[in-house]
Protein backbone atom coordinates (compact mmCIF):
# COMPACT_ATOMS: atom_id res chain seq x y z
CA UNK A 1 111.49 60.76 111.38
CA UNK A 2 107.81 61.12 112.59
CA UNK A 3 104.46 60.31 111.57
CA UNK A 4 102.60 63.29 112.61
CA UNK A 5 98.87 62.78 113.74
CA UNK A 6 96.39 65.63 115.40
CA UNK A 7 93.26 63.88 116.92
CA UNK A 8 90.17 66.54 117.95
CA UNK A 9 92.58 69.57 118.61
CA UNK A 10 91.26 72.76 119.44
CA UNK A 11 93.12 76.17 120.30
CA UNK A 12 91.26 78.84 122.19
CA UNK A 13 91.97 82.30 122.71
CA UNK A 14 90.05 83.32 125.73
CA UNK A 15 86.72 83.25 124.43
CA UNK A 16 87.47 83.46 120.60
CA UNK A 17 88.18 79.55 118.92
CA UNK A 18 90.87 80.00 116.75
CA UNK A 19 91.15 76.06 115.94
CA UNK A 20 88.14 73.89 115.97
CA UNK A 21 88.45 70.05 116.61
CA UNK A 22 90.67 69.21 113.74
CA UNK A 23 92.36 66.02 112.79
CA UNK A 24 94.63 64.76 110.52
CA UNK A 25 97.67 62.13 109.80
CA UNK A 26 101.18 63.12 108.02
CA UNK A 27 102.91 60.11 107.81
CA UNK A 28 106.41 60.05 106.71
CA UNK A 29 107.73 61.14 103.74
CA UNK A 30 104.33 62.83 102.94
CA UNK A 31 103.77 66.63 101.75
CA UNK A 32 100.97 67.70 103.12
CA UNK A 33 100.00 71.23 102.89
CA UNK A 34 97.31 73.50 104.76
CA UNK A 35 95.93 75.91 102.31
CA UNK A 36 93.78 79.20 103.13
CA UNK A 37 93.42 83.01 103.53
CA UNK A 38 94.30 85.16 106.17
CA UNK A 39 93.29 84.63 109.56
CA UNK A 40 91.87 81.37 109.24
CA UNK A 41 94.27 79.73 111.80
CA UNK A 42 97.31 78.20 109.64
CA UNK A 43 100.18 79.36 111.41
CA UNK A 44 98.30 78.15 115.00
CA UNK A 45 98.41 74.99 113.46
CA UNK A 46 102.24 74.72 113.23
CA UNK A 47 102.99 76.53 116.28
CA UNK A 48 100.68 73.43 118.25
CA UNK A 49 102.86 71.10 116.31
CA UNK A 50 105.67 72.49 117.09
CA UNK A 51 105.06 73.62 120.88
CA UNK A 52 104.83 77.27 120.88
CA UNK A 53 101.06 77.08 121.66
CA UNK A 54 99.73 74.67 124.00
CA UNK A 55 96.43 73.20 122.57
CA UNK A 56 93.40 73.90 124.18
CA UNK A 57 91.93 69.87 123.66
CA UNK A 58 92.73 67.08 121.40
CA UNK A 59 95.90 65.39 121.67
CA UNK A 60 99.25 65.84 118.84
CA UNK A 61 101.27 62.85 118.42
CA UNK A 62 104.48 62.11 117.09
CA UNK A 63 105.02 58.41 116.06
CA UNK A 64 102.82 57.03 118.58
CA UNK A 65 103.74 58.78 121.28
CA UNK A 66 101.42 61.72 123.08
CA UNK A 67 103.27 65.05 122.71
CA UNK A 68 101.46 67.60 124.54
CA UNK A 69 103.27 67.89 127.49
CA UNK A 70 106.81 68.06 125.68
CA UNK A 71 109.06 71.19 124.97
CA UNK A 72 110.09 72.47 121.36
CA UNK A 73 112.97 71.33 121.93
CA UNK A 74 112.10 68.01 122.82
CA UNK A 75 109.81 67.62 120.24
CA UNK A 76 113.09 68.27 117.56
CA UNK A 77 110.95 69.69 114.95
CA UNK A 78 111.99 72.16 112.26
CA UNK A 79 110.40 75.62 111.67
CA UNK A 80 110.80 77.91 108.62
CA UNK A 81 108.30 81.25 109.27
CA UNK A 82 107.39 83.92 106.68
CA UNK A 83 109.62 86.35 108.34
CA UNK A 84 113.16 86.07 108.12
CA UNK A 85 114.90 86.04 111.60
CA UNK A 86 118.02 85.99 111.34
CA UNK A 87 120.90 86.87 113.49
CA UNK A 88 121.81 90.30 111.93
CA UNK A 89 125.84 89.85 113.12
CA UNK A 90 125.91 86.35 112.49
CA UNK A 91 127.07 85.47 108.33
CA UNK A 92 125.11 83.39 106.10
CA UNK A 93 127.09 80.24 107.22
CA UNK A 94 126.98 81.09 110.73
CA UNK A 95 122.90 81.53 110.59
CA UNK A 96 122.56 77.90 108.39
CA UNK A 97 124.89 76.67 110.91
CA UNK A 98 123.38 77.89 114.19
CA UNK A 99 120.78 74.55 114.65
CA UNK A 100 123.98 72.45 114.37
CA UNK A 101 125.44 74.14 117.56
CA UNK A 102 122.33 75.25 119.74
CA UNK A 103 123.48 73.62 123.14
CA UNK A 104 121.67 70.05 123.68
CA UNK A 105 122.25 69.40 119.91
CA UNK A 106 121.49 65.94 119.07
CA UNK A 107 124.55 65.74 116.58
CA UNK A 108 128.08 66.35 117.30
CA UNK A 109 129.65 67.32 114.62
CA UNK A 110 133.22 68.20 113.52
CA UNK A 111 133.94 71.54 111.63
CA UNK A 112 134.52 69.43 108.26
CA UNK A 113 131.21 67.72 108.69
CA UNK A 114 129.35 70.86 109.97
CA UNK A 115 130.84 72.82 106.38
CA UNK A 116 130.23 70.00 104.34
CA UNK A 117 126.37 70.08 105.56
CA UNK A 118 126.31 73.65 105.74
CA UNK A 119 127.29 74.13 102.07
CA UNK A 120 125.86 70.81 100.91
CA UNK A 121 122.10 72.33 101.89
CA UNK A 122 123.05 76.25 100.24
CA UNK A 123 123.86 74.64 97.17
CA UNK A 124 120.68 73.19 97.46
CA UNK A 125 118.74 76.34 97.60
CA UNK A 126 121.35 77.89 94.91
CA UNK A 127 123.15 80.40 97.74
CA UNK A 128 126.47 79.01 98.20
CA UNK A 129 127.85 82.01 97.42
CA UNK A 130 126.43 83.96 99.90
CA UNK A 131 127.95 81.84 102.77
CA UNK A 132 130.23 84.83 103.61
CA UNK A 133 127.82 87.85 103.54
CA UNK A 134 126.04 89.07 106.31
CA UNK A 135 122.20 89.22 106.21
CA UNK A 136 121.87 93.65 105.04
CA UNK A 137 123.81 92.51 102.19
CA UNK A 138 121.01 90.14 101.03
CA UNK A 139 117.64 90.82 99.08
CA UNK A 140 114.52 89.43 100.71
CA UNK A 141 114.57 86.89 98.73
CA UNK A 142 117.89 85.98 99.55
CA UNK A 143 117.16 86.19 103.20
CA UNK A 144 114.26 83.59 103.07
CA UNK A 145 116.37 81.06 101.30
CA UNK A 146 118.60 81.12 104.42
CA UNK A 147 115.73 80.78 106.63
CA UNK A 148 114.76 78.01 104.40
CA UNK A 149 118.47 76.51 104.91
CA UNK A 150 118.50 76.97 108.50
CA UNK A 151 115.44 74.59 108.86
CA UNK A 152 116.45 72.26 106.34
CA UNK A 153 119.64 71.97 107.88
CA UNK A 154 118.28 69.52 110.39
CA UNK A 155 118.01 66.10 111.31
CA UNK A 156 114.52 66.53 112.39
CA UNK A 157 111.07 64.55 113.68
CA UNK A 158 109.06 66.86 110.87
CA UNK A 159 109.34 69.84 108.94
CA UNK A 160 107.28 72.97 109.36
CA UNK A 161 107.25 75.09 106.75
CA UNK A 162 104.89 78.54 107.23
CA UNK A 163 105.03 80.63 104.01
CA UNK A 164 108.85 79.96 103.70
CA UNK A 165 108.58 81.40 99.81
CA UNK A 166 106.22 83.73 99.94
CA UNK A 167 109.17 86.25 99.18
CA UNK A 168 110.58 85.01 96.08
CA UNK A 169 110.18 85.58 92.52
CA UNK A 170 108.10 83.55 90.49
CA UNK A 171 111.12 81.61 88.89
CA UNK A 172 112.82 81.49 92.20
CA UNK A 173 109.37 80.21 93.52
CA UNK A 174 109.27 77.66 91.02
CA UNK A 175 113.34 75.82 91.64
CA UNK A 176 112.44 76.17 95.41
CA UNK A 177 109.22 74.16 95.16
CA UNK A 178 111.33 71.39 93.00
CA UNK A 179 113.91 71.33 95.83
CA UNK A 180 111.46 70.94 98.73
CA UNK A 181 109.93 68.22 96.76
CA UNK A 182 113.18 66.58 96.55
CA UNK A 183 113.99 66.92 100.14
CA UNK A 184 110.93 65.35 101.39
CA UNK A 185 111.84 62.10 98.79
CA UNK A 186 114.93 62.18 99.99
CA UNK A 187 114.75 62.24 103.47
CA UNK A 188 111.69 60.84 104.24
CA UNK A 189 110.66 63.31 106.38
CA UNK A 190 106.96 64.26 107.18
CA UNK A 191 106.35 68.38 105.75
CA UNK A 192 103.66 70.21 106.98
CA UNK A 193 103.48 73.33 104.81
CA UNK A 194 101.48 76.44 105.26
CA UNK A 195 100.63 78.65 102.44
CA UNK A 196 97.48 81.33 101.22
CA UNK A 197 98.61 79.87 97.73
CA UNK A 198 96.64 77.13 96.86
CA UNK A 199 99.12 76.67 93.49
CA UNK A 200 101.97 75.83 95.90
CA UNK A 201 99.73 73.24 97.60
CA UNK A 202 98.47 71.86 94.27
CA UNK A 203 101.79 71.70 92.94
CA UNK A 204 103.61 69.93 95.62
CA UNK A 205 101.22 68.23 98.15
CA UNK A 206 100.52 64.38 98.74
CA UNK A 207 97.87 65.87 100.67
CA UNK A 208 96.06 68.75 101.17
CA UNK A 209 93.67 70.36 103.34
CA UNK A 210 91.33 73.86 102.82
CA UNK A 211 90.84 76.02 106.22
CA UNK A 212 88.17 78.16 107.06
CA UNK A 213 88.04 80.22 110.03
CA UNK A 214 90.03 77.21 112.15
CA UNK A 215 88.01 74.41 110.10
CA UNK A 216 88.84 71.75 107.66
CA UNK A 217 86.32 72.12 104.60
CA UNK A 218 88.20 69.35 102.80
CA UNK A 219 91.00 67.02 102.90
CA UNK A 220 92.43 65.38 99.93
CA UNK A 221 94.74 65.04 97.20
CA UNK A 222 95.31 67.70 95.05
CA UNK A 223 93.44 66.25 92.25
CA UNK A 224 90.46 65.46 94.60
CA UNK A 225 90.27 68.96 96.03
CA UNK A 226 90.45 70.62 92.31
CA UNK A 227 88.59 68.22 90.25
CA UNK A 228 85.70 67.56 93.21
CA UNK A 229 85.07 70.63 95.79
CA UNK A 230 83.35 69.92 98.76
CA UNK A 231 82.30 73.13 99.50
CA UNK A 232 81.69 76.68 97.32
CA UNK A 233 84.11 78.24 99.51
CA UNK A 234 86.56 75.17 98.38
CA UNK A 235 85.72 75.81 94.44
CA UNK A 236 85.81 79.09 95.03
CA UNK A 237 89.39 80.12 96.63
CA UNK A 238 91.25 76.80 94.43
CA UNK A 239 91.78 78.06 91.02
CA UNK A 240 92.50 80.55 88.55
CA UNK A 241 90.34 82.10 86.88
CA UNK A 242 88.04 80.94 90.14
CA UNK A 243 85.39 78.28 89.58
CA UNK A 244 81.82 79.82 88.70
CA UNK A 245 79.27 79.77 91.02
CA UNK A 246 75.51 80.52 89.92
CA UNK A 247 72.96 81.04 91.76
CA UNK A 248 69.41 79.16 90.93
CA UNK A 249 66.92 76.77 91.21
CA UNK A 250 65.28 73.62 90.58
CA UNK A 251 62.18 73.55 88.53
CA UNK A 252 60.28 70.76 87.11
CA UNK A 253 57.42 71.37 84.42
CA UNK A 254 55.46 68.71 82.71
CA UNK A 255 58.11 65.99 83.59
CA UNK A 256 60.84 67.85 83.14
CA UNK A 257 63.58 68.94 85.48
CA UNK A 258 65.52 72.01 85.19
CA UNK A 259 68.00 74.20 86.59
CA UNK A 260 66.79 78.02 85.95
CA UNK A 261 68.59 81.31 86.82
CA UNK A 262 65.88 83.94 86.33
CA UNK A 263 66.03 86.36 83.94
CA UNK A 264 69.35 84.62 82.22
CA UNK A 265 68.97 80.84 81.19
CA UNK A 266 67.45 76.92 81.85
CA UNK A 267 69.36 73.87 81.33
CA UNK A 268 67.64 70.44 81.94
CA UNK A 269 68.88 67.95 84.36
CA UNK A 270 69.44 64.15 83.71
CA UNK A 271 70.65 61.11 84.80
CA UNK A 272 73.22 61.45 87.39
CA UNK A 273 73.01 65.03 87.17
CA UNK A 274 69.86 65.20 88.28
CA UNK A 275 70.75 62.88 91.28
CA UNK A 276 73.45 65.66 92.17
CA UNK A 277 70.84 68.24 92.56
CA UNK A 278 68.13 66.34 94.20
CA UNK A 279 71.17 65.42 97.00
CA UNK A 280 72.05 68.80 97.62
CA UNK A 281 68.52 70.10 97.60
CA UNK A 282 67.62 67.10 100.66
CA UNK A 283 70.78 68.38 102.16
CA UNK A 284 70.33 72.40 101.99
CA UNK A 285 66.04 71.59 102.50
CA UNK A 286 65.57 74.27 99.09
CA UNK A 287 65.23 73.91 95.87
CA UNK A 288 67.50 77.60 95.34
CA UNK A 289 70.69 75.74 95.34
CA UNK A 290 74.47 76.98 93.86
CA UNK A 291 75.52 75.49 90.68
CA UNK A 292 79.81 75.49 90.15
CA UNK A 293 81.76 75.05 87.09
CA UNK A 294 85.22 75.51 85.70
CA UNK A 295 85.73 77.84 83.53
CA UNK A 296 87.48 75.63 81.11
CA UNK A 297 84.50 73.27 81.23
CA UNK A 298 82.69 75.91 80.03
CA UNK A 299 82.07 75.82 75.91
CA UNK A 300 81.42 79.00 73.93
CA UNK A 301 79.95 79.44 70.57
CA UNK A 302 78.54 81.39 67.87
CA UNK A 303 76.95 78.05 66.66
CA UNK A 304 74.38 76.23 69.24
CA UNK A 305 76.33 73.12 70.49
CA UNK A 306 73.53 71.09 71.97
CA UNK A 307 70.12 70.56 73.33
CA UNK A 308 71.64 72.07 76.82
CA UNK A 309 72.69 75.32 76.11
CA UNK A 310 71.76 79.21 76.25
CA UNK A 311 72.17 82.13 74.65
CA UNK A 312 74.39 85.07 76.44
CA UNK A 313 76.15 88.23 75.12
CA UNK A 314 79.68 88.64 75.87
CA UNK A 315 80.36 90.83 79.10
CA UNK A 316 84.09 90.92 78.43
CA UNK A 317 87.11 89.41 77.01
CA UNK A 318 90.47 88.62 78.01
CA UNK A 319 92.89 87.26 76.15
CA UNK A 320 95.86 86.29 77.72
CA UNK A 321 98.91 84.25 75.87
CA UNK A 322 97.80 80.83 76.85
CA UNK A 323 94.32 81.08 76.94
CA UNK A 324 90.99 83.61 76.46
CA UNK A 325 88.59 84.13 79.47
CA UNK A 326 85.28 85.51 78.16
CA UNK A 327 82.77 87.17 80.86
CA UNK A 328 79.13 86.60 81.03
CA UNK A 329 76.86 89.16 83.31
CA UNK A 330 73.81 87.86 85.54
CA UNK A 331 71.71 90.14 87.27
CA UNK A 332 73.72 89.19 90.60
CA UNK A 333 76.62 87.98 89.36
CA UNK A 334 78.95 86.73 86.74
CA UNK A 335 80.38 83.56 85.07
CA UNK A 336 83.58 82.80 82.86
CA UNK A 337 84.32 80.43 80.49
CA UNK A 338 88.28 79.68 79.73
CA UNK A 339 89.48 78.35 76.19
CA UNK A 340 93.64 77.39 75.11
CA UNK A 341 91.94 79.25 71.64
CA UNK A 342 92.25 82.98 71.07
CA UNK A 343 88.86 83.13 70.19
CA UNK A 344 89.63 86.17 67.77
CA UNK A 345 86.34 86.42 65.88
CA UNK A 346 84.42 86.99 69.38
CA UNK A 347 84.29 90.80 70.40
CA UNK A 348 82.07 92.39 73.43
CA UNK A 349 78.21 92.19 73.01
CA UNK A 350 78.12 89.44 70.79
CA UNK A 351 75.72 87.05 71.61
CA UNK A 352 76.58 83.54 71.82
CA UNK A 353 75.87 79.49 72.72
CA UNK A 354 76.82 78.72 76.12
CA UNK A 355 77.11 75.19 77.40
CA UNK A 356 78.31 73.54 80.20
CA UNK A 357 79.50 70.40 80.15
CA UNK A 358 77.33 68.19 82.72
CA UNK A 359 80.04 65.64 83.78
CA UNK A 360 82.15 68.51 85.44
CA UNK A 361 78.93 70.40 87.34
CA UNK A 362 78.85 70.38 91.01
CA UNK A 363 75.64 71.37 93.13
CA UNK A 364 76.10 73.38 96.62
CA UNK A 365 74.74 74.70 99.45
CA UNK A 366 75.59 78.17 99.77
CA UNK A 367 77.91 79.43 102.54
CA UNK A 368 79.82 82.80 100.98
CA UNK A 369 78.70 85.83 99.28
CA UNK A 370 79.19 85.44 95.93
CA UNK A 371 76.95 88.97 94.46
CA UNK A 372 78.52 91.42 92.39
């Protein structure tokens, strides 16, 4: 097993840079995902890894040992794409089993041992009944579980995992997670894991990373990217309903400082705060700065709650069976708070107290569009 470690690597494409100096460390036995939308330049990053795509500068190491130079093959990783390619005449056994007899195979194996790991990893991924059915007998579903099998079949340096259950069905999605989870306590084996889903990466990562058009914007633990976004982009793309960003700026008047959204609402700032805004306005050089909140830090009443909060009418309201998400309108944008309460005496138009708690505020510069 290796400790995977990038160090400055870039990837161009003639003139356009697809990858831009990143670095990061999977050690063994770590999860650690690569979260972001289309196009920002996950898949490059496991094909570098991997050996597909020479890198363009920086240097990839397994262990401690330089790994540019080397072949796939000599690099003895373990990919699992998006798409399923398999070997349409081969059976499911055959295609799990191919990796165990691609010539220069690391393992010799007899047929006994080659079944027993063969079925030993489909039961793993709940298809050991499909062993004997060719891949047009399969649903897609189906199909990427063997793909999945086929990777995990190996004795491997690292897994490389690029959207290998983006196919599946949300409970099929959910017993696949668990099992890749368990693999990568079981074996030990470093998992770097691609995915536009930032639920899968929250849900199984030791750590996690947010690209942007071939960047890093952060790199963390799930709890750390969540709970404390770098970036808007960051709060913006992790979580469900997506974290509010509102645009404003600070004001002070007769001693007091405040954060104002014209035409809408104040709040005052205090204490540490404060100290959040006055960092991000000697970062950005402006006092019109981007405030972000979760929506589920985000209190509604028809009561006012405290000396912080505003008056709003109700945009609209969804009520789903866990939890209500209420709506707000600015004059550029909107805002949502999220309660576990149904909320049933609230309808459209009414107005009510709006508060946000201060402990869970963030302060940004602002680097995407967020009007209506």
């Amino acid at each position: 097993m290796a400790e995977v470690r990038l160090v400055n690597v870039s990837k161009k494409y003639g003139h356009k840079l697809a990858i831009n100096d990143l670095s990061f460390d999977n050690k063994e036995g770590d999860f650690f995902s690569i979260v972001g939308p289309a196009g920002a330049g996950k898949s490059t990053i496991l094909k570098m890894v991997a050996g597909l795509e020479p890198v363009t500068s920086g240097e990839i190491y397994f262990n401690n040992t330089l790994v540019n130079e080397l072949s796939p093959k000599e690099r003895n990783v373990a990919m699992a794409f998006e798409t399923y390619n398999l070997y349409s005449h081969f059976s499911v056994y055959d295609n799990i089993a191919f990796p165990l007899r691609a010539p220069g195979r690391r393992e010799k194996l007899t047929p006994a041992e080659e079944r027993k790991r063969v079925e030993e990893v489909a039961d793993f991924l709940g298809i050991k009944r499909l062993l004997d059915r060719k891949p047009v007998q399969l649903s897609g579903g189906e199909k990427q579980r063997v793909c999945l099998s086929r990777a995990m079949i190996r004795r491997c340096e690292c897994f490389l995992l690029d959207e290998p259950i983006a196919h599946l069905d949300a409970r099929l999605k959910f017993s696949t997670q668990a099992a890749l989870k368990r693999l990568s306590v079981k074996l030990g084996t470093a998992i770097i894991y691609v995915t536009h889903d930032y639920r899968e990466a929250l849900g199984m990562s030791d750590q996690m990373a947010v690209l942007r058009k071939g960047s890093f914007e952060q790199m963390g633990t799930p709890e750390e990217i969540y709970n404390h976004p770098a970036t808007d982009f960051v709060a913006n793309f992790v979580g469900d309903p997506p974290c509010n960003l509102i645009d404003g700026r600070i004001v002070g008047d007769n001693g007091r400082t405040s954060f104002k959204v014209d035409g809408a609402f104040s709040f005052p700032l205090g204490g540490e705060l404060l100290e959040k805004a006055d960092a991000t306005v000697k970062k950005t050089g402006v006092n019109d700065i981007r405030l972000g909140i979760r929506p589920a830090r985000v209190a509604v009443s028809k009561e006012k709650i405290s000396d912080r909060c505003f008056p709003l009418p109700i945009y609209a309201i969804v009520r789903r069976p866990q939890s209500t998400v209420i709506t707000f309108e600015l004059e550029k944008s909107f805002f949502r708070a999220s309660s576990e309460e149904a909320l049933l005496d609230l309808e459209m138009s009414d107005q009510v107290w709006v508060d946000f708690n201060p402990e869970h505020i963030f302060f940004f510069q602002k680097t995407i569009d967020i009007s209506k």
